[in-house]
Structures are given as structure tokens and as C-alpha cells.
Protein backbone atom coordinates (compact mmCIF):
# COMPACT_ATOMS: atom_id res chain seq x y z
CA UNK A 1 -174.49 51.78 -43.31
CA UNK A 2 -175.63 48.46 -43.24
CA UNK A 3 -179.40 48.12 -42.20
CA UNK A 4 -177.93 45.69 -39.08
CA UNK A 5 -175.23 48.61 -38.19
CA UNK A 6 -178.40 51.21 -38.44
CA UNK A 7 -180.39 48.82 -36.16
CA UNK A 8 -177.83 48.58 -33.81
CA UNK A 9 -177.07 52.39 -33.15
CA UNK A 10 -181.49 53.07 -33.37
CA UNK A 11 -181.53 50.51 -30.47
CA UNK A 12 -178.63 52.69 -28.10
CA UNK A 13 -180.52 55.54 -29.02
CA UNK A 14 -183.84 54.21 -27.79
CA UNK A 15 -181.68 53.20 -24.49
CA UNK A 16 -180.26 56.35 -24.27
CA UNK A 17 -183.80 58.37 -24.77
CA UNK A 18 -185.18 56.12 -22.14
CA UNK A 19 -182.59 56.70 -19.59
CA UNK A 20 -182.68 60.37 -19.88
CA UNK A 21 -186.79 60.14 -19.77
CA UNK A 22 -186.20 58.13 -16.50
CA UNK A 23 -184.17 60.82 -14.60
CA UNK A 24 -186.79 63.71 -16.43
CA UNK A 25 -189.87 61.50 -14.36
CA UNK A 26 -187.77 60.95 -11.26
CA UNK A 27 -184.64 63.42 -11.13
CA UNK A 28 -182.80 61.65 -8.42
CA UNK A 29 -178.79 62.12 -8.22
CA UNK A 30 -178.62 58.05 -9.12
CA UNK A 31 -180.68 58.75 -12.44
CA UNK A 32 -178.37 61.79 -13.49
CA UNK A 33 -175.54 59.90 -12.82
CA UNK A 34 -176.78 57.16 -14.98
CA UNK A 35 -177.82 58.69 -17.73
CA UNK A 36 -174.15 60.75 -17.97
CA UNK A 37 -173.08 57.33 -18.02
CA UNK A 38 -175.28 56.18 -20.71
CA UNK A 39 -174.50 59.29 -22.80
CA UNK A 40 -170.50 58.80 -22.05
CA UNK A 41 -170.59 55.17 -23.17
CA UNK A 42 -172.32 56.42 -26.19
CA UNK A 43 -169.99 58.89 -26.99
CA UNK A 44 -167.43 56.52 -26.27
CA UNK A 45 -168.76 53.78 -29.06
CA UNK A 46 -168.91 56.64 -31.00
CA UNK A 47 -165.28 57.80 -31.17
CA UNK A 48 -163.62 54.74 -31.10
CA UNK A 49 -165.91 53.29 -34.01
CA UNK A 50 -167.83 50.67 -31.77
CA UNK A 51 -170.99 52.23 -33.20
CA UNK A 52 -171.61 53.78 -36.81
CA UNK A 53 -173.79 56.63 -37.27
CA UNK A 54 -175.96 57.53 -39.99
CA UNK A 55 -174.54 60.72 -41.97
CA UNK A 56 -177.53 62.44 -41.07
CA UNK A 57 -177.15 62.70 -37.66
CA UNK A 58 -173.66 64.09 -37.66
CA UNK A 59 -173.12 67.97 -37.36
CA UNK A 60 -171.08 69.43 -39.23
């Protein structure tokens, strides 16, 4: 993993941590629903190789 690739997937996990610590200090519906949508867009990247992750941070 190139250190740009692992910079790349640190910063949509900082975005993703910060959306789900945004609904955890104000659990509205809106917030839920947007941090599903962060973590589906994620997931997304994932899968269809938008984003690399490191090894060690896939289960096996």
C-alpha cells in the first residue's frame, strides 16, 4: 500500500469516526441516517476497489 493510498483510506476513516461521534453527541434520525450513509459509501469504495485497505484491518 502506497503511503498516499494509506493516507487516503486514514482520512475516510477519520470522516467516518466523526460522523458516527456526531449522531453518538446528538442521536437525531438525520445523524443515523447519515452516518449509514457514510458507512455504506465506505463499504462501497471498499468492494469495488475505490479504496485500499491495509492488510491489517481486514478480518479474516
Amino acid at each position: 500500500m502506497s503511503k498516499c493510498d494509506r493516507l487516503e483510506w486514514s482520512r475516510k476513516v477519520a470522516s467516518l469516526n466523526e460522523r458516527i461521534k456526531g449522531f453518538q453527541s446528538n442521536p437525531t434520525k438525520e445523524q443515523l441516517e447519515a452516518a449509514i450513509d457514510e458507512l455504506r459509501a465506505y463499504a462501497e469504495a471498499a468492494r469495488s476497489g475505490g479504496i485500499e485497505i491495509p492488510t491489517s484491518f481486514i478480518a479474516n
